[in-house]
N, C-alpha and C. Protein backbone atom coordinates (compact mmCIF):
# COMPACT_ATOMS: atom_id res chain seq x y z
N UNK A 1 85.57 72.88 110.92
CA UNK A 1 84.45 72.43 111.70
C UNK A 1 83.68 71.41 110.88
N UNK A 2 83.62 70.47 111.46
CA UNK A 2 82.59 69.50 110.64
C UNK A 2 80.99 69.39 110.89
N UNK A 3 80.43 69.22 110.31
CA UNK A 3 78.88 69.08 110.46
C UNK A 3 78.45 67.76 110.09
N UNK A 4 77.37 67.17 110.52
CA UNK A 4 76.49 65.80 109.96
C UNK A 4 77.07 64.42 111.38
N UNK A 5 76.54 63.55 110.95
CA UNK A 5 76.64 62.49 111.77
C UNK A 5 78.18 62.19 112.21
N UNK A 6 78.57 61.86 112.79
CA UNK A 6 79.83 61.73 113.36
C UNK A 6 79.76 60.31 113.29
N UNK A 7 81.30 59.47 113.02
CA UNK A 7 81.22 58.01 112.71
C UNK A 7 81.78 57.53 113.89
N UNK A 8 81.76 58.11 115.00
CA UNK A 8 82.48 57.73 116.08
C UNK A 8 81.53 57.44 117.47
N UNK A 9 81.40 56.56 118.01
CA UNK A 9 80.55 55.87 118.96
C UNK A 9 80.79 56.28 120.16
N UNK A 10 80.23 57.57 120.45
CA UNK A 10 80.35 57.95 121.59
C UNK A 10 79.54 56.84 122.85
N UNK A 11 80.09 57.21 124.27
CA UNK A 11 79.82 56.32 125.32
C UNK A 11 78.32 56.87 125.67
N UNK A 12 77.27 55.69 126.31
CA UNK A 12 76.20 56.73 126.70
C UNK A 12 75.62 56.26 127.87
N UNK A 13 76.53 55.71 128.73
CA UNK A 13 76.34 55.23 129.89
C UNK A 13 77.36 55.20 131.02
N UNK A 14 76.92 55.94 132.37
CA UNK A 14 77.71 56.00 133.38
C UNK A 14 77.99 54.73 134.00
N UNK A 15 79.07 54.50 134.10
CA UNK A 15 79.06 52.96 134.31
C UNK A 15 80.23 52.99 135.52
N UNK A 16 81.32 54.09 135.91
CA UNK A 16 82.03 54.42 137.05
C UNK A 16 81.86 55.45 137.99
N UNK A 17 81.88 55.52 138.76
CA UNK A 17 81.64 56.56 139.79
C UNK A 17 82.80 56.86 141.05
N UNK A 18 83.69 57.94 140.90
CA UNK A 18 84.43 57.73 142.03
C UNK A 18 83.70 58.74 142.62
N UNK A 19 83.27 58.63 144.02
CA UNK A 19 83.07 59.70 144.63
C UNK A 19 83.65 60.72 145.62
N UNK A 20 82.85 62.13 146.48
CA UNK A 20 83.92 62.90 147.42
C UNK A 20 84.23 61.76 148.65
N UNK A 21 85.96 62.13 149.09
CA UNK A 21 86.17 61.23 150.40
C UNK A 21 86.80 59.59 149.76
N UNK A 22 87.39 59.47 148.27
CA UNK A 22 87.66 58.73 147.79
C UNK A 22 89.32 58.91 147.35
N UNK A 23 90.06 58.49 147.78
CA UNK A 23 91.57 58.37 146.92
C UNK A 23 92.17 57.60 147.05
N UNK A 24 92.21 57.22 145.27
CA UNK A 24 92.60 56.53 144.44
C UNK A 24 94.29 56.70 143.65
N UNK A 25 95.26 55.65 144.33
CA UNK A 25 96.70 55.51 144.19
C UNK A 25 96.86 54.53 142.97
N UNK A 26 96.83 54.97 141.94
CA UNK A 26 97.40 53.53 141.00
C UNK A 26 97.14 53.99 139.69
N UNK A 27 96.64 52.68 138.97
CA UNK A 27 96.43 53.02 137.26
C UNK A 27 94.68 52.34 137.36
N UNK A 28 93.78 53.71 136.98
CA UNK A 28 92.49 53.09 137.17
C UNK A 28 92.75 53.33 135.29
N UNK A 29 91.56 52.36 135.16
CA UNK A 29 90.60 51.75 133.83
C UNK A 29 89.46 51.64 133.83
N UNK A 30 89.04 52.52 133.04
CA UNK A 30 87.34 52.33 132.65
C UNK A 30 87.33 52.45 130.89
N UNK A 31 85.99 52.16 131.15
CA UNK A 31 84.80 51.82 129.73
C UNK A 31 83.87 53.02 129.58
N UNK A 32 83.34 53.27 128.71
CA UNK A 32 81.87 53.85 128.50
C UNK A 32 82.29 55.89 129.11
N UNK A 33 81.44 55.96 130.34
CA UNK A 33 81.55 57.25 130.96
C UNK A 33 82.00 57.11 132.57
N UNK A 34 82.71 58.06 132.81
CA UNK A 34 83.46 57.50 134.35
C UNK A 34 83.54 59.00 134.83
N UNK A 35 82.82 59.42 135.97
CA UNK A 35 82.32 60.62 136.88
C UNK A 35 83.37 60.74 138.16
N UNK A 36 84.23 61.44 138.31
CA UNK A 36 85.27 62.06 139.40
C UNK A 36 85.02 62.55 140.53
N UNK A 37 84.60 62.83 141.50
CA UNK A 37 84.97 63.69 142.59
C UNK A 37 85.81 63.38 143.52
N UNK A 38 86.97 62.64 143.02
CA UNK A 38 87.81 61.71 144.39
C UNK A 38 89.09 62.76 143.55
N UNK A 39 90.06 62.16 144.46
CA UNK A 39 91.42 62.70 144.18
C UNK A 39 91.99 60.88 144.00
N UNK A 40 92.69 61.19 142.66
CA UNK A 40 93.31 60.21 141.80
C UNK A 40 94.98 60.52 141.33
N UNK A 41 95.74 60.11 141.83
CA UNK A 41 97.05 60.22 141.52
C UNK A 41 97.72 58.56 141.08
N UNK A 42 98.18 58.87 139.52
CA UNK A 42 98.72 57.31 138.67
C UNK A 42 98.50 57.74 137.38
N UNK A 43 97.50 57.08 136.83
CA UNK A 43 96.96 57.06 135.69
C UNK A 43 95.54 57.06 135.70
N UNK A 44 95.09 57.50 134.78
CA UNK A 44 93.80 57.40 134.43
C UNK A 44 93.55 56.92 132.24
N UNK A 45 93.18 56.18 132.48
CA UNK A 45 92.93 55.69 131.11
C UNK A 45 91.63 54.86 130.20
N UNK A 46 91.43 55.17 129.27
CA UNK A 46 90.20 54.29 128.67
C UNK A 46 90.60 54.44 127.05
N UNK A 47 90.03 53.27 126.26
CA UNK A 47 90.44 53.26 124.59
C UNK A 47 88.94 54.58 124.20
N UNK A 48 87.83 54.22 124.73
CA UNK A 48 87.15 55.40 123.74
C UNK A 48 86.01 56.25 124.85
N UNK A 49 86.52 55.89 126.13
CA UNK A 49 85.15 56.67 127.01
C UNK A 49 85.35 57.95 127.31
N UNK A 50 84.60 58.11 128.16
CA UNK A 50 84.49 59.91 127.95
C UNK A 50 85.12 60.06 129.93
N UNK A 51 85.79 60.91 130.22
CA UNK A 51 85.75 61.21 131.69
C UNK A 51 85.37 62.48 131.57
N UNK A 52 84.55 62.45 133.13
CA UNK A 52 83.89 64.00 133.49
C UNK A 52 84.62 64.04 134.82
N UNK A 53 85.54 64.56 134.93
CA UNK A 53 85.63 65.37 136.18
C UNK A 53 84.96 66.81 137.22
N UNK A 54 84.53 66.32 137.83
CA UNK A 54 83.33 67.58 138.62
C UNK A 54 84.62 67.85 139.61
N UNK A 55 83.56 69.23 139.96
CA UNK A 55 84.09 70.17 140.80
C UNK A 55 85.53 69.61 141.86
N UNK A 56 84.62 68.61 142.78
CA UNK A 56 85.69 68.77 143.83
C UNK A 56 86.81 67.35 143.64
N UNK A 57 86.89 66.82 142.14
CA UNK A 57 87.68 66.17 141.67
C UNK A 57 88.85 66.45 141.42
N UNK A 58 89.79 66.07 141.75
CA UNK A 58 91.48 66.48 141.59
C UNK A 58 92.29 65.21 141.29
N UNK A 59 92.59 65.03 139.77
CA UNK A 59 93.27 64.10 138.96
C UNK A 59 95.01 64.90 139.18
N UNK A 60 95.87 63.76 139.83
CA UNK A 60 97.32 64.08 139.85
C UNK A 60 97.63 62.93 139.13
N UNK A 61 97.57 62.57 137.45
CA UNK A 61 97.81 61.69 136.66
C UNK A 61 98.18 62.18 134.93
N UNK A 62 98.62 61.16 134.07
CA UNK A 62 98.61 61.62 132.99
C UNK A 62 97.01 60.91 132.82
N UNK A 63 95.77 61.22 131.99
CA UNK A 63 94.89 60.99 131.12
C UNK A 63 94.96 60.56 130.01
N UNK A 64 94.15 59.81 129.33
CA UNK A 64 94.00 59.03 128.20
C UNK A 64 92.62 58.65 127.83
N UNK A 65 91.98 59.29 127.29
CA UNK A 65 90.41 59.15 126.77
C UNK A 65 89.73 59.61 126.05
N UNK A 66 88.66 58.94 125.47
CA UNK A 66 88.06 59.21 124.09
C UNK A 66 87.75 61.04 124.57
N UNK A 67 87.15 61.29 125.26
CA UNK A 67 86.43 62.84 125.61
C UNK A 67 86.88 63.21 126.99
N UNK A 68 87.14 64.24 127.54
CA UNK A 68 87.77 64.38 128.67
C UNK A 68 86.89 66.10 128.99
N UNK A 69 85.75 66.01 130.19
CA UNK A 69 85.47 67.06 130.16
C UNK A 69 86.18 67.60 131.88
N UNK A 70 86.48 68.86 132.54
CA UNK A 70 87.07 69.40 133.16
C UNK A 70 85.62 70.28 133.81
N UNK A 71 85.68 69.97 134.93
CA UNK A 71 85.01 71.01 136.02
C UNK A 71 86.00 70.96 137.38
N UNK A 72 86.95 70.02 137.62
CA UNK A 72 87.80 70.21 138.65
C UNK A 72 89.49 70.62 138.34
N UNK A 73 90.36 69.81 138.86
CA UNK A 73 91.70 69.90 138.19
C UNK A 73 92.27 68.60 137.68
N UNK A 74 92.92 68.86 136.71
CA UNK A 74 93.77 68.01 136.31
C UNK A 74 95.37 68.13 136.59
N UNK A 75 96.46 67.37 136.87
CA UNK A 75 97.51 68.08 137.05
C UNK A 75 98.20 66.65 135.66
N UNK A 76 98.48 67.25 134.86
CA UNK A 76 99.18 66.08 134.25
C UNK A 76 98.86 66.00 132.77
N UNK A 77 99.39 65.13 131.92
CA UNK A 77 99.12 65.00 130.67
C UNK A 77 97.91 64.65 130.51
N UNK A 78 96.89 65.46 129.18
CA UNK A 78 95.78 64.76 128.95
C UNK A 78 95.89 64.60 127.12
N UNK A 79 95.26 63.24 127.38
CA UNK A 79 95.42 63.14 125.76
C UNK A 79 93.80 62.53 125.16
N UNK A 80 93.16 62.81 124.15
CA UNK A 80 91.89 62.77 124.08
C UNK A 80 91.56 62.44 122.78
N UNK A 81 90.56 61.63 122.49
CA UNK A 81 90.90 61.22 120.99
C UNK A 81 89.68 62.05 120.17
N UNK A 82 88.82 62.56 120.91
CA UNK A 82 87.66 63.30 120.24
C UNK A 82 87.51 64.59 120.90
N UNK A 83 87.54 65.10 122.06
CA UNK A 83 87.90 66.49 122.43
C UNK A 83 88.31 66.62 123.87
N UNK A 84 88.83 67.67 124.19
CA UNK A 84 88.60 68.12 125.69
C UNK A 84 87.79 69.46 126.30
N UNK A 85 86.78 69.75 126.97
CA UNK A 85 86.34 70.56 127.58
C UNK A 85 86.57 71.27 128.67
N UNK A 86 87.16 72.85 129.02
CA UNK A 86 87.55 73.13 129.90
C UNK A 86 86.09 73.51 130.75
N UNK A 87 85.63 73.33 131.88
CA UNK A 87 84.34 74.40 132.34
C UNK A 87 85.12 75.37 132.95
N UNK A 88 84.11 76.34 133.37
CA UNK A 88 84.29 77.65 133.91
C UNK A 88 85.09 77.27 135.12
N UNK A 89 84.89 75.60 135.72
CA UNK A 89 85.29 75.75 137.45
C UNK A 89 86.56 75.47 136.86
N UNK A 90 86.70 74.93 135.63
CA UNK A 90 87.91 73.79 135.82
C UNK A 90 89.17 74.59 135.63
N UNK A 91 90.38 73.36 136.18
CA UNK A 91 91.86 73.85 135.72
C UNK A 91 92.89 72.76 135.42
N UNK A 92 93.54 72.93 134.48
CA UNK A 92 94.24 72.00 133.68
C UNK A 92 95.87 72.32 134.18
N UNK A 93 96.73 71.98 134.72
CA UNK A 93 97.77 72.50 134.20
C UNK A 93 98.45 70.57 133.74
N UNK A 94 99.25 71.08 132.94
CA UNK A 94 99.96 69.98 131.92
C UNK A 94 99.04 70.17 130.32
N UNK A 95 99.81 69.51 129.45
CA UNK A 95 99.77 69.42 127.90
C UNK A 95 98.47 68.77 127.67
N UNK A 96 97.96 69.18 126.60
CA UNK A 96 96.71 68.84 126.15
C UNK A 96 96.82 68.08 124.27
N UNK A 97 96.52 67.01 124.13
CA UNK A 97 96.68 66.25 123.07
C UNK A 97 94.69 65.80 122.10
N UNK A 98 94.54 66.72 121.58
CA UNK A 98 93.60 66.94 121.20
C UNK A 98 92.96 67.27 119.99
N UNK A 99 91.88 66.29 119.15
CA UNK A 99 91.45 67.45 118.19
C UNK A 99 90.88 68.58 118.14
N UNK A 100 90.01 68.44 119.38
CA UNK A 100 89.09 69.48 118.87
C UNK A 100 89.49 70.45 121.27
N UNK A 101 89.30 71.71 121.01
CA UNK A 101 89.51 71.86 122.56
C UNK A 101 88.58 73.28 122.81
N UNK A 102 87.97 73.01 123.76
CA UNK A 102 87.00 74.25 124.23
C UNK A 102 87.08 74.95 125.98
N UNK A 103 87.29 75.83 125.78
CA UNK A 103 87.93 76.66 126.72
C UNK A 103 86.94 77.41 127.48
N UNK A 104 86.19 77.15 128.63
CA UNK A 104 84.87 78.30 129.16
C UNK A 104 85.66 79.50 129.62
N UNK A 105 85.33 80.55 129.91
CA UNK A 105 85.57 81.72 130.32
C UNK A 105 85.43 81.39 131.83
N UNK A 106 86.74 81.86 132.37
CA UNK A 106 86.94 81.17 133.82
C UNK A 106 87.58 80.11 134.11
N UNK A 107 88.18 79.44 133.45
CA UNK A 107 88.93 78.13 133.26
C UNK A 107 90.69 78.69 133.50
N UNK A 108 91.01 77.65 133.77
CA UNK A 108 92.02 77.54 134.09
C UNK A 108 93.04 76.81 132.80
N UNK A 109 93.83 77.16 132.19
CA UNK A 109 94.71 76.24 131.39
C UNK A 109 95.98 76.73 131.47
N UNK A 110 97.02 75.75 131.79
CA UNK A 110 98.30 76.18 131.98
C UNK A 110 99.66 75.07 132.04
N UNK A 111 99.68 75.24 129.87
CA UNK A 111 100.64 74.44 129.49
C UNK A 111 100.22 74.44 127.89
N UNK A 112 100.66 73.33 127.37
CA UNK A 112 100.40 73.77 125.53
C UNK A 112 99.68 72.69 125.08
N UNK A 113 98.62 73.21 124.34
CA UNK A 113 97.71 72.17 123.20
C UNK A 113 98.57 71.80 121.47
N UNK A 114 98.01 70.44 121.58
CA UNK A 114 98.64 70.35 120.25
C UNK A 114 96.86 69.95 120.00
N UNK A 115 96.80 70.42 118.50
CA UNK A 115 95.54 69.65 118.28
C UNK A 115 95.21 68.93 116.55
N UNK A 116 96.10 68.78 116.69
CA UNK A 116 96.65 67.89 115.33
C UNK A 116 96.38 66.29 115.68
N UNK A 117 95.44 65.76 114.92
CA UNK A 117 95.32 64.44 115.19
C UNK A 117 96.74 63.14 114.81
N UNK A 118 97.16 62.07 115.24
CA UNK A 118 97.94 61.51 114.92
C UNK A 118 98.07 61.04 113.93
N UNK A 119 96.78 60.76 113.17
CA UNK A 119 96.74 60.27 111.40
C UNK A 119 97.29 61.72 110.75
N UNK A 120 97.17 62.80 111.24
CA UNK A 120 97.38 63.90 110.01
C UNK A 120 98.82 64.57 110.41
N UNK A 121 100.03 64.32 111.13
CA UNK A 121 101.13 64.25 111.55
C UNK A 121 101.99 63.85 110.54
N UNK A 122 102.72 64.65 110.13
CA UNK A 122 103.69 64.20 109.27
C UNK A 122 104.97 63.57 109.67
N UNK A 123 105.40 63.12 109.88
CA UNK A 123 106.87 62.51 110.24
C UNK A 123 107.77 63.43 109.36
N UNK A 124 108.03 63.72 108.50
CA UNK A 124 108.75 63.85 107.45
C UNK A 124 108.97 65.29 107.60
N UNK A 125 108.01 66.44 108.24
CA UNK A 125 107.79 67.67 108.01
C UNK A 125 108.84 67.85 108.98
N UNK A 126 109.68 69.08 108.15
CA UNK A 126 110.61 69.99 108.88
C UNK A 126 110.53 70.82 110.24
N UNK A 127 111.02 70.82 111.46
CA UNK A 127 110.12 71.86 112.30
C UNK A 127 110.53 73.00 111.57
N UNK A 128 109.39 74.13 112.86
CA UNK A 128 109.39 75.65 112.64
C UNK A 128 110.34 75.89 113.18
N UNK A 129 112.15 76.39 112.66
CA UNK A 129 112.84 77.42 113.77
C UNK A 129 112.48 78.37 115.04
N UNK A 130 112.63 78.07 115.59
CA UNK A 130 112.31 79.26 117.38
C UNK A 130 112.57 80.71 116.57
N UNK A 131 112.14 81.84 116.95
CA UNK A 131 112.72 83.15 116.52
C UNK A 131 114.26 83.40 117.27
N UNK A 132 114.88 82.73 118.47
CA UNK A 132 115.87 82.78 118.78
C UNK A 132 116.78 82.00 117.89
N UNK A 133 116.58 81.43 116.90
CA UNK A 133 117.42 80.54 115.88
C UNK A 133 117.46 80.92 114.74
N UNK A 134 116.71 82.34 114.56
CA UNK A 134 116.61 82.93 113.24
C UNK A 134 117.91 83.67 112.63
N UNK A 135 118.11 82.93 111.80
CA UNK A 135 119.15 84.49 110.97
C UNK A 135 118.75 85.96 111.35
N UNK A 136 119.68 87.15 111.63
CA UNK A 136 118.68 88.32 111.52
C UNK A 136 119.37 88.91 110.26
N UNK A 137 118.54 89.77 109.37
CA UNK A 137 118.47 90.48 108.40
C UNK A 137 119.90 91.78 108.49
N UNK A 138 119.96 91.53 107.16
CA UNK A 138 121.43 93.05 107.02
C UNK A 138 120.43 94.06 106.18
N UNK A 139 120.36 94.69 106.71
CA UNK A 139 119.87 95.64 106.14
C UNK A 139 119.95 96.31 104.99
N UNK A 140 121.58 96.58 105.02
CA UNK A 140 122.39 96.82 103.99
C UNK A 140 122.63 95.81 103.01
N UNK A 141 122.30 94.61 102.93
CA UNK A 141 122.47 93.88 101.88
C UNK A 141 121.24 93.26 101.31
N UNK A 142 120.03 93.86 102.10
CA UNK A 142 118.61 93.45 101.81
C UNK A 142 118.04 94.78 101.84
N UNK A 143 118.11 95.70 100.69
CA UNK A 143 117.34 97.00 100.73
C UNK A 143 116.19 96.80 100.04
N UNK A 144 115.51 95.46 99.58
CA UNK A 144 113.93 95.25 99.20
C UNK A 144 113.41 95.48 100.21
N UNK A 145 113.69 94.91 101.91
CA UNK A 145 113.31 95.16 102.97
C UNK A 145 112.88 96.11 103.96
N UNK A 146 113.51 97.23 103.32
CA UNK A 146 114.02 97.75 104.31
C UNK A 146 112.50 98.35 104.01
N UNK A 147 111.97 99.31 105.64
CA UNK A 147 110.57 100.16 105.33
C UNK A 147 110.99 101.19 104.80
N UNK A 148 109.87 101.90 103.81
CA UNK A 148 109.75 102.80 103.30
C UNK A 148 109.44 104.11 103.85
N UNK A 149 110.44 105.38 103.50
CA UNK A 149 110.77 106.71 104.60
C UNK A 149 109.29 107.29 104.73
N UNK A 150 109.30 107.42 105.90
CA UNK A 150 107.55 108.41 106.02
C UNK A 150 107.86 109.53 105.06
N UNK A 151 106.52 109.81 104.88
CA UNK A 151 106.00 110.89 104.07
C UNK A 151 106.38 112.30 104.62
């Protein structure tokens, strides 16, 4: 967890607005802060703004944005360069690409977070074997292992 000033320039102005009774087919782009209640199927993208999706907002897109907060649904990849917020209304299903991720009680999430930033990614690092790819143990030829007889 970090504490103190943050060197990163958050957005502090609503500057898009889709509203209810609005749908949107394509690849939208915004700046700054951009407010949902339409249904959006394409893309949705920005280099550092924040999207808020409210309640009766329903994103059928992959995401791309500095902050990505959730009160409606998302169906699709979200990728976020400073965090994502689930609210209590909201529901996510697809992958979440994130540093930092907060989950309300009542939320919906359904798919996998990575939250490893891309500067701290190793290329080089070995994966983790699946437990279905594991050697299993001989018992008989590993008796350091083996548990010790109840008492």
């Amino acid at each position: 967890m970090k504490f103190g000033k943050s060197n990163s320039v958050s957005p502090s102005d609503l500057r898009s607005f889709l509203g209810e009774g609005t749908e949107i087919v394509g690849d939208v782009k915004f700046s700054e802060i951009m407010r949902i209640d339409a249904h959006v199927s394409g893309s949705v993208r920005s280099d550092h703004g924040s999207l808020v999706v409210m309640e009766k907002g329903h994103i059928r897109a992959d995401v791309e944005a500095g902050s990505v907060e959730v009160g409606g649904t998302i169906e699709g990849k979200v990728i976020a360069r400073t965090s994502v917020k689930i609210l209590s209304t909201g529901r996510v299903y697809g992958d979440i690409y994130t540093p930092a991720l907060i989950i309300e009680y009542g939320a919906v999430f359904e798919g996998k977070c990575s939250m490893v930033n891309a500067s701290q990614r190793q290329e080089t690092s070995e994966p983790v074997p699946r437990v279905d790819q594991m050697s299993t143990v001989d018992w008989v030829e590993a008796p350091s292992l083996k548990i010790a007889d109840a008492r």
